[in-house]
C-alpha atoms as a PDB file:
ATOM      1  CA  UNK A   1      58.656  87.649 109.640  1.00  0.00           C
ATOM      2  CA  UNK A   2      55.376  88.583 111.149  1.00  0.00           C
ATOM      3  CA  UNK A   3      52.577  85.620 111.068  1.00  0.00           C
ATOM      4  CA  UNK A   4      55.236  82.975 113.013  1.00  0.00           C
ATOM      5  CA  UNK A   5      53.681  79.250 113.136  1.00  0.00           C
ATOM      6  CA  UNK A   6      52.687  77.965 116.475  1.00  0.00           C
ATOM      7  CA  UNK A   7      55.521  76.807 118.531  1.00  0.00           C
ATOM      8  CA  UNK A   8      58.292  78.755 116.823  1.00  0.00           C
ATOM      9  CA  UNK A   9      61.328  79.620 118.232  1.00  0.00           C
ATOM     10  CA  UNK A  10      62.052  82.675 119.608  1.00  0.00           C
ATOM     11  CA  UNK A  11      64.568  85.409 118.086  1.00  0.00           C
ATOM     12  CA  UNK A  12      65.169  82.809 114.960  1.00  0.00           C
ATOM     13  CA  UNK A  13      63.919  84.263 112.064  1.00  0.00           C
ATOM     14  CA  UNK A  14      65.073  84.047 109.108  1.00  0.00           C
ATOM     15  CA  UNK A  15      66.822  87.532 107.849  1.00  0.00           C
ATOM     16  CA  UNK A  16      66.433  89.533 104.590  1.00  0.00           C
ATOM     17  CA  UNK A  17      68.079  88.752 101.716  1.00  0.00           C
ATOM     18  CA  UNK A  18      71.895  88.747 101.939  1.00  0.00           C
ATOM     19  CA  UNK A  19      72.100  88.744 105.280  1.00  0.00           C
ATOM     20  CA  UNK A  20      73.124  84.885 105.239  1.00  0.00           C
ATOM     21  CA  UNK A  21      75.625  85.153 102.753  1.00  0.00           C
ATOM     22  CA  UNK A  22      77.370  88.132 104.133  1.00  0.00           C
ATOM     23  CA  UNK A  23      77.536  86.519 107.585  1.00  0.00           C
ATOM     24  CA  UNK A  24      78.464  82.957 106.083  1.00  0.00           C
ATOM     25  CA  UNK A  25      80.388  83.200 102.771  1.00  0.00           C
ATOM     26  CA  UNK A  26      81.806  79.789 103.158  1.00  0.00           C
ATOM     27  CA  UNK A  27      79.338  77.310 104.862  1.00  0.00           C
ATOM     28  CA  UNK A  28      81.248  74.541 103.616  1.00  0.00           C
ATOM     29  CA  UNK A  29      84.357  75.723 106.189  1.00  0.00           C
ATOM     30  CA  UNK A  30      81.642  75.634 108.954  1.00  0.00           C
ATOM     31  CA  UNK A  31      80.150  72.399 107.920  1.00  0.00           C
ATOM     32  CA  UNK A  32      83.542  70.949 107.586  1.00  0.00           C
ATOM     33  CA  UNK A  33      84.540  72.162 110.803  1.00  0.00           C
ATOM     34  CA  UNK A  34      81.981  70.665 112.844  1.00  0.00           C
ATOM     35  CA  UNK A  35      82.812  66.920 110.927  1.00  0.00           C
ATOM     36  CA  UNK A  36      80.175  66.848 108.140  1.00  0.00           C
ATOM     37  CA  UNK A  37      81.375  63.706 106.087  1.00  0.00           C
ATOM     38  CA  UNK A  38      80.955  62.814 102.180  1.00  0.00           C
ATOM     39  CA  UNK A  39      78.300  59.881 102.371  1.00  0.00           C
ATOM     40  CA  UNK A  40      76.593  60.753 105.742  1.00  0.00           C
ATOM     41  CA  UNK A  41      72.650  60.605 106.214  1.00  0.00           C
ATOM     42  CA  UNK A  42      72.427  64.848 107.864  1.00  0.00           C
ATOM     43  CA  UNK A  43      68.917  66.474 109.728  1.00  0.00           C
ATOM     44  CA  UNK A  44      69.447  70.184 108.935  1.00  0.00           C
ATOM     45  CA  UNK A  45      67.143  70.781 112.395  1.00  0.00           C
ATOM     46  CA  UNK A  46      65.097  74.153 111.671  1.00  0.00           C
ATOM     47  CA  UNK A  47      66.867  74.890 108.317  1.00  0.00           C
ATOM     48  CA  UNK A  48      64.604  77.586 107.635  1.00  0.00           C
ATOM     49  CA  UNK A  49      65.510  78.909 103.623  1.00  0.00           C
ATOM     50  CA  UNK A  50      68.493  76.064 103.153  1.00  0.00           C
ATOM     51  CA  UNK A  51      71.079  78.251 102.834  1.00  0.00           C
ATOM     52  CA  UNK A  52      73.306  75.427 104.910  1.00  0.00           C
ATOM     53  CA  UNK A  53      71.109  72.607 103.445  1.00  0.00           C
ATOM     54  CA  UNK A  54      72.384  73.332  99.833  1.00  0.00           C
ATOM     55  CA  UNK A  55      75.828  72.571 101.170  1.00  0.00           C
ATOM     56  CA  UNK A  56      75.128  69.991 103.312  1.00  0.00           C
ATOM     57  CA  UNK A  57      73.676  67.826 100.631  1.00  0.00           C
ATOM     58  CA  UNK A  58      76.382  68.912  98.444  1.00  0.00           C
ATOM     59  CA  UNK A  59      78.694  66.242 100.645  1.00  0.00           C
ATOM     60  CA  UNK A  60      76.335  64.265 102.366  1.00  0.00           C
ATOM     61  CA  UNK A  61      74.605  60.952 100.900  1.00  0.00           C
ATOM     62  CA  UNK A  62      71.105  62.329 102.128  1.00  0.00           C
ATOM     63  CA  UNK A  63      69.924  65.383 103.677  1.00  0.00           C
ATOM     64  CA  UNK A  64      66.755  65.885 105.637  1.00  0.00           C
ATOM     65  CA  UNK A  65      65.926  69.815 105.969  1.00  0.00           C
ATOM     66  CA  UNK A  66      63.282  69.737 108.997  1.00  0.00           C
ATOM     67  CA  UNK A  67      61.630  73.294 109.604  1.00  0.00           C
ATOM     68  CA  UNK A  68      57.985  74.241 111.401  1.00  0.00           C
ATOM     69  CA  UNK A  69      57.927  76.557 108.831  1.00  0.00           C
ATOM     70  CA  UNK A  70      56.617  75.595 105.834  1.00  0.00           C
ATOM     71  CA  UNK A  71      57.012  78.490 103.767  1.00  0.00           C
ATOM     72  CA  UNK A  72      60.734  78.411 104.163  1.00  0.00           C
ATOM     73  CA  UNK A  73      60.936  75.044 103.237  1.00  0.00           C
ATOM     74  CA  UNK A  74      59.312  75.966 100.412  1.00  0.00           C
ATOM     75  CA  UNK A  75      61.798  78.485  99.777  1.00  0.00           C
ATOM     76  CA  UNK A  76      64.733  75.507 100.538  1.00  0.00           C
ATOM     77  CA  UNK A  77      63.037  73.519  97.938  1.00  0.00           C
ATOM     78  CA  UNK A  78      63.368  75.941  95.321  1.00  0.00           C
ATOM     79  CA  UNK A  79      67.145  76.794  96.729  1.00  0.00           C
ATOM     80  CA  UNK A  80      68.346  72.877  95.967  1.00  0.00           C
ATOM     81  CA  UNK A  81      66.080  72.703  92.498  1.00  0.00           C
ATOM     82  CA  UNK A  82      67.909  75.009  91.074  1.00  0.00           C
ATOM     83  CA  UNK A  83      71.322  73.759  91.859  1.00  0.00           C
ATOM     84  CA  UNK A  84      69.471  70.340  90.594  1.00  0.00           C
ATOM     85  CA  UNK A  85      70.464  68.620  93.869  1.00  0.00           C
ATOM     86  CA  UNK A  86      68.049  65.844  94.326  1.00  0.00           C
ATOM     87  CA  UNK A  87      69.336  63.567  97.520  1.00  0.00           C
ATOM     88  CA  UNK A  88      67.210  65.835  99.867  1.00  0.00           C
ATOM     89  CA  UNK A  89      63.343  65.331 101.643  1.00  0.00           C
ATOM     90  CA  UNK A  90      61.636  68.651 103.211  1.00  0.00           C
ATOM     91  CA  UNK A  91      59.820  67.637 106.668  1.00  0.00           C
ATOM     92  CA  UNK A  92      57.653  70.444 108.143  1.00  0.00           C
ATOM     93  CA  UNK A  93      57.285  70.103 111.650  1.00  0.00           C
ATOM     94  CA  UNK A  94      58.547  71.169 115.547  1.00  0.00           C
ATOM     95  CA  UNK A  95      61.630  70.039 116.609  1.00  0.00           C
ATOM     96  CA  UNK A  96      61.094  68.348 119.348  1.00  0.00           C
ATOM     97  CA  UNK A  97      59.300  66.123 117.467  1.00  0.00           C
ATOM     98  CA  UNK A  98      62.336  65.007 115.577  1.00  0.00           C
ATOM     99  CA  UNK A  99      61.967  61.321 115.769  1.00  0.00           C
ATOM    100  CA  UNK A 100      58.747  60.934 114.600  1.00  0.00           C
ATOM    101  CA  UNK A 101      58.875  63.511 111.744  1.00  0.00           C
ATOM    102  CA  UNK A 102      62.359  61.078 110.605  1.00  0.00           C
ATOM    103  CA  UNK A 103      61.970  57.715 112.415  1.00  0.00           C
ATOM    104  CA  UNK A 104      64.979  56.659 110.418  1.00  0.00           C
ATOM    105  CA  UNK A 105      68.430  57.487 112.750  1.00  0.00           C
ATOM    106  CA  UNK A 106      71.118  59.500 111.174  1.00  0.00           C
ATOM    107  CA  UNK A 107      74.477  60.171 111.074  1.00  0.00           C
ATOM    108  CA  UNK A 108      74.532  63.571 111.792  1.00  0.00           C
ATOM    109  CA  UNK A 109      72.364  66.556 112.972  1.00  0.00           C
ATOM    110  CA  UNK A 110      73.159  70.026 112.270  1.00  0.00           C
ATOM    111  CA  UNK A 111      71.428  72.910 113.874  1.00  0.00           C
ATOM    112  CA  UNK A 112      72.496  77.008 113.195  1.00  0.00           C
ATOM    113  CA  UNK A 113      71.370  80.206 114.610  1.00  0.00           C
ATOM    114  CA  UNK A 114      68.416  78.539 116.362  1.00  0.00           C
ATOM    115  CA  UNK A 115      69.612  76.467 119.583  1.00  0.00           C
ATOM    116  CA  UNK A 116      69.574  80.316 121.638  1.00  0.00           C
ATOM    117  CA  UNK A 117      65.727  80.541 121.667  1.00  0.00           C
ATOM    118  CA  UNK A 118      65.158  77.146 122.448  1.00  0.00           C
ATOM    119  CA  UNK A 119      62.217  76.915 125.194  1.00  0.00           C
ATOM    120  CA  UNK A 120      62.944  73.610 126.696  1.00  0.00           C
ATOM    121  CA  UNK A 121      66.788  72.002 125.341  1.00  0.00           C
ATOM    122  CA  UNK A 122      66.788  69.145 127.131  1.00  0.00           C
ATOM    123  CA  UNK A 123      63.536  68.066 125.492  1.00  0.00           C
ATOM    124  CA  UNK A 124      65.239  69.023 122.212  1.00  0.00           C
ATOM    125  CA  UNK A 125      68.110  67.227 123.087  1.00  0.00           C
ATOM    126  CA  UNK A 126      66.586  64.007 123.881  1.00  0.00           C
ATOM    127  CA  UNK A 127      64.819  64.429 120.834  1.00  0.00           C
ATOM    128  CA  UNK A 128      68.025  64.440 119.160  1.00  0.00           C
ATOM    129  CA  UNK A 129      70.143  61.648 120.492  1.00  0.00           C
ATOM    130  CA  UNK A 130      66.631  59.610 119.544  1.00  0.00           C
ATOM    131  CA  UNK A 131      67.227  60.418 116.295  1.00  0.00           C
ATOM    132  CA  UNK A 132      70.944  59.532 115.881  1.00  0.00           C
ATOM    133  CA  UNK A 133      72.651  56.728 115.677  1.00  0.00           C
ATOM    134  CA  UNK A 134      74.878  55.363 117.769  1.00  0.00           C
ATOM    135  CA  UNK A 135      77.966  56.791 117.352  1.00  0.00           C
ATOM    136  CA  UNK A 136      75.666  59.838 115.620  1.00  0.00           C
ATOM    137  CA  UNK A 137      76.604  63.307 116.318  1.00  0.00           C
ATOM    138  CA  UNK A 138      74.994  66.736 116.685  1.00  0.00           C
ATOM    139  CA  UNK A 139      76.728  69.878 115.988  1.00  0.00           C
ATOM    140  CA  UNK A 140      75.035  73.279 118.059  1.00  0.00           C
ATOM    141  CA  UNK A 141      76.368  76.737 116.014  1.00  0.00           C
ATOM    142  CA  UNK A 142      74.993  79.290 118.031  1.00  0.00           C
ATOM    143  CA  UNK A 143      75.954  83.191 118.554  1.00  0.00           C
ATOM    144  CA  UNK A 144      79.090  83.898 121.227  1.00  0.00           C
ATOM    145  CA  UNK A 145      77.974  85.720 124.176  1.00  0.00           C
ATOM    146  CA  UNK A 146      78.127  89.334 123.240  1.00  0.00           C
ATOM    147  CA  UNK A 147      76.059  92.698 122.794  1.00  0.00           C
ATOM    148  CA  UNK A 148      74.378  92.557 120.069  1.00  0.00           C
ATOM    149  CA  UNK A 149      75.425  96.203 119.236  1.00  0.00           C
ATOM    150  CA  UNK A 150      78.652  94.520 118.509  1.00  0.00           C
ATOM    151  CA  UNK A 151      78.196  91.551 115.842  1.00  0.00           C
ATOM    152  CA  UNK A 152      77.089  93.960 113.305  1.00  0.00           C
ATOM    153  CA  UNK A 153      76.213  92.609 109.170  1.00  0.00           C
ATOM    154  CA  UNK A 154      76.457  95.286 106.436  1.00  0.00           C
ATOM    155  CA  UNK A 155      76.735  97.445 109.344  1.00  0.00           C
ATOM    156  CA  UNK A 156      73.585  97.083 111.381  1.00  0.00           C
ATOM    157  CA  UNK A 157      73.756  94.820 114.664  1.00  0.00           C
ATOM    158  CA  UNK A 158      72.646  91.624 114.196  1.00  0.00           C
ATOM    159  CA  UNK A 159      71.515  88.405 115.294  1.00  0.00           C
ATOM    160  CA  UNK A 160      69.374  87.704 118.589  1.00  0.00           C
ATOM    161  CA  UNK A 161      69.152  89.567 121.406  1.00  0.00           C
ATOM    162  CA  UNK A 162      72.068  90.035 123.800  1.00  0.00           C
ATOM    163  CA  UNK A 163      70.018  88.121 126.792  1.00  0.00           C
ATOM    164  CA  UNK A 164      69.039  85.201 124.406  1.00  0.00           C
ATOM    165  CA  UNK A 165      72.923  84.333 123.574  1.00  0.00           C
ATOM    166  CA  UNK A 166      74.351  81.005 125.092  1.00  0.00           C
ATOM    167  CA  UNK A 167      78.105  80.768 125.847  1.00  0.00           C
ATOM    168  CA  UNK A 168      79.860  77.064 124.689  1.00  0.00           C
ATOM    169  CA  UNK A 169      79.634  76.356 128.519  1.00  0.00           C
ATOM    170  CA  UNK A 170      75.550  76.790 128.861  1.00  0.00           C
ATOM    171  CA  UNK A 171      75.240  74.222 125.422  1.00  0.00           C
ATOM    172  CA  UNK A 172      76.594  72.078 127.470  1.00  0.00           C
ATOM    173  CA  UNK A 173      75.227  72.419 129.914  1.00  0.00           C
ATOM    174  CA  UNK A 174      71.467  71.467 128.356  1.00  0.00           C
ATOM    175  CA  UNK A 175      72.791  69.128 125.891  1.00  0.00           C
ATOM    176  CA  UNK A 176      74.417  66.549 127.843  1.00  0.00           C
ATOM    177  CA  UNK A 177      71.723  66.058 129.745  1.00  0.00           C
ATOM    178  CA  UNK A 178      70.558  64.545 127.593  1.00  0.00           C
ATOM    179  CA  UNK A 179      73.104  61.569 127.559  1.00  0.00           C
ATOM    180  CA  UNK A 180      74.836  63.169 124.168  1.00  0.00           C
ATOM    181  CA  UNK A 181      78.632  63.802 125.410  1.00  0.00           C
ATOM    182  CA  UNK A 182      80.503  66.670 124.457  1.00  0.00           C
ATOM    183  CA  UNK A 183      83.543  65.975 121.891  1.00  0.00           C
ATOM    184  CA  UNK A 184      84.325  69.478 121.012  1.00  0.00           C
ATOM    185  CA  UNK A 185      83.683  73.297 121.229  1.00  0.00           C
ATOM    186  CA  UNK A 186      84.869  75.447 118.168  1.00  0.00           C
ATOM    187  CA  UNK A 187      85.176  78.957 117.441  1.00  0.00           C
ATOM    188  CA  UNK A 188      83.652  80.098 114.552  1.00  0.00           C
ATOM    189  CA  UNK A 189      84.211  83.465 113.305  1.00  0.00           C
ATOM    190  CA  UNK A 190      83.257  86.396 113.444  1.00  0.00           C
ATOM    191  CA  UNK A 191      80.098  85.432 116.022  1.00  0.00           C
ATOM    192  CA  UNK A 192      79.740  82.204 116.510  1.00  0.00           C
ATOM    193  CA  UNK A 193      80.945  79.003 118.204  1.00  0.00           C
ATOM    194  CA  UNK A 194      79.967  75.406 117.703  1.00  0.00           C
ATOM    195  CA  UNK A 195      79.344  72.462 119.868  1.00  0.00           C
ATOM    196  CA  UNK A 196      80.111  69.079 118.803  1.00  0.00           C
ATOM    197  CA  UNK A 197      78.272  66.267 120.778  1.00  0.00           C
ATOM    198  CA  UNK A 198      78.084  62.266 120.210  1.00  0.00           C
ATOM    199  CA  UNK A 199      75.741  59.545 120.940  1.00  0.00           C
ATOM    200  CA  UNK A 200      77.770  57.542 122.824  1.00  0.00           C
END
């Protein structure tokens, strides 16, 4: 990706072709594992192409796919049309800007592969638990702390770079300031672990 909107996040673009589906053949066993619920109102926060928002609103009552790119969610758009799944709205936008891009509070918020090159998480955070209900939780699936030489996808290294990686410990860390509390951390294999907060 070369010509990145203003404000995007750094080391999170999106990947060739592929490259999603070999690293996550089943994104229903990660969205299941970090709670996602048949009937739930879900933000997929920076969804980029929709690879996990196809899923998502597979189970969930309503999806919301919010990206600041709009070319991806064009790309999302397309992904959901043509497995005819309607219950979905595309909101271009930044992040932190969460609230006011979906002023109705959710169930659920699900952010992947992005969290790492986050400038400022507790303003994303807050941002969050503004948008959730109470009770609402937000699930953080971000790349284990290791070289990147060594979390390789059809055999090149992948992912962000080494010093951009967050261990479980560091989510924490800027999340719960916030005032979202930490429920659960989860390995997710081969790379990645997730971080399972609630609005209290």
């Amino acid at each position: 990706m070369t010509d990145k909107p203003a404000g995007f996040f750094d080391g999170t673009e999106m990947p060739t072709a592929g490259w999603w589906e070999a690293l996550w053949p089943d994104p229903n066993g990660v969205l299941a594992k970090v709670g996602v619920k048949p009937g739930m109102e879900i933000i997929d926060l920076c969804s980029g192409d929709g690879w996990f928002t196809l899923q998502i609103a597979k189970v969930a009552r309503h999806v919301v796919a919010v990206d600041i790119d709009p070319n991806l969610l064009e790309v999302a758009r397309h992904r959901l049309s043509e497995s005819g799944v309607a219950n979905c709205d595309f909101v271009a936008g930044n992040a932190y800007d969460l609230a006011r891009l979906w002023p109705r509070p959710v169930d659920f918020v699900f952010m992947a592969n992005a969290f790492h090159g986050v400038p400022d998480r507790d303003r994303l955070a807050r941002a969050v638990l503004q948008a959730l209900k109470p009770g609402g939780r937000f699930a953080v699936v971000n790349w284990r702390v290791r070289p990147r030489e060594e979390t390789t996808i059809l055999g090149e290294p992948r992912g962000p770079r080494t010093e951009l990686r967050l261990g479980a410990e560091a989510v924490r860390s800027a999340v719960e300031h916030s005032g979202l509390r930490l429920m659960s951390v989860l390995e997710i294999p081969p790379y990645h672990h997730g971080a399972v907060f609630e609005r209290s």
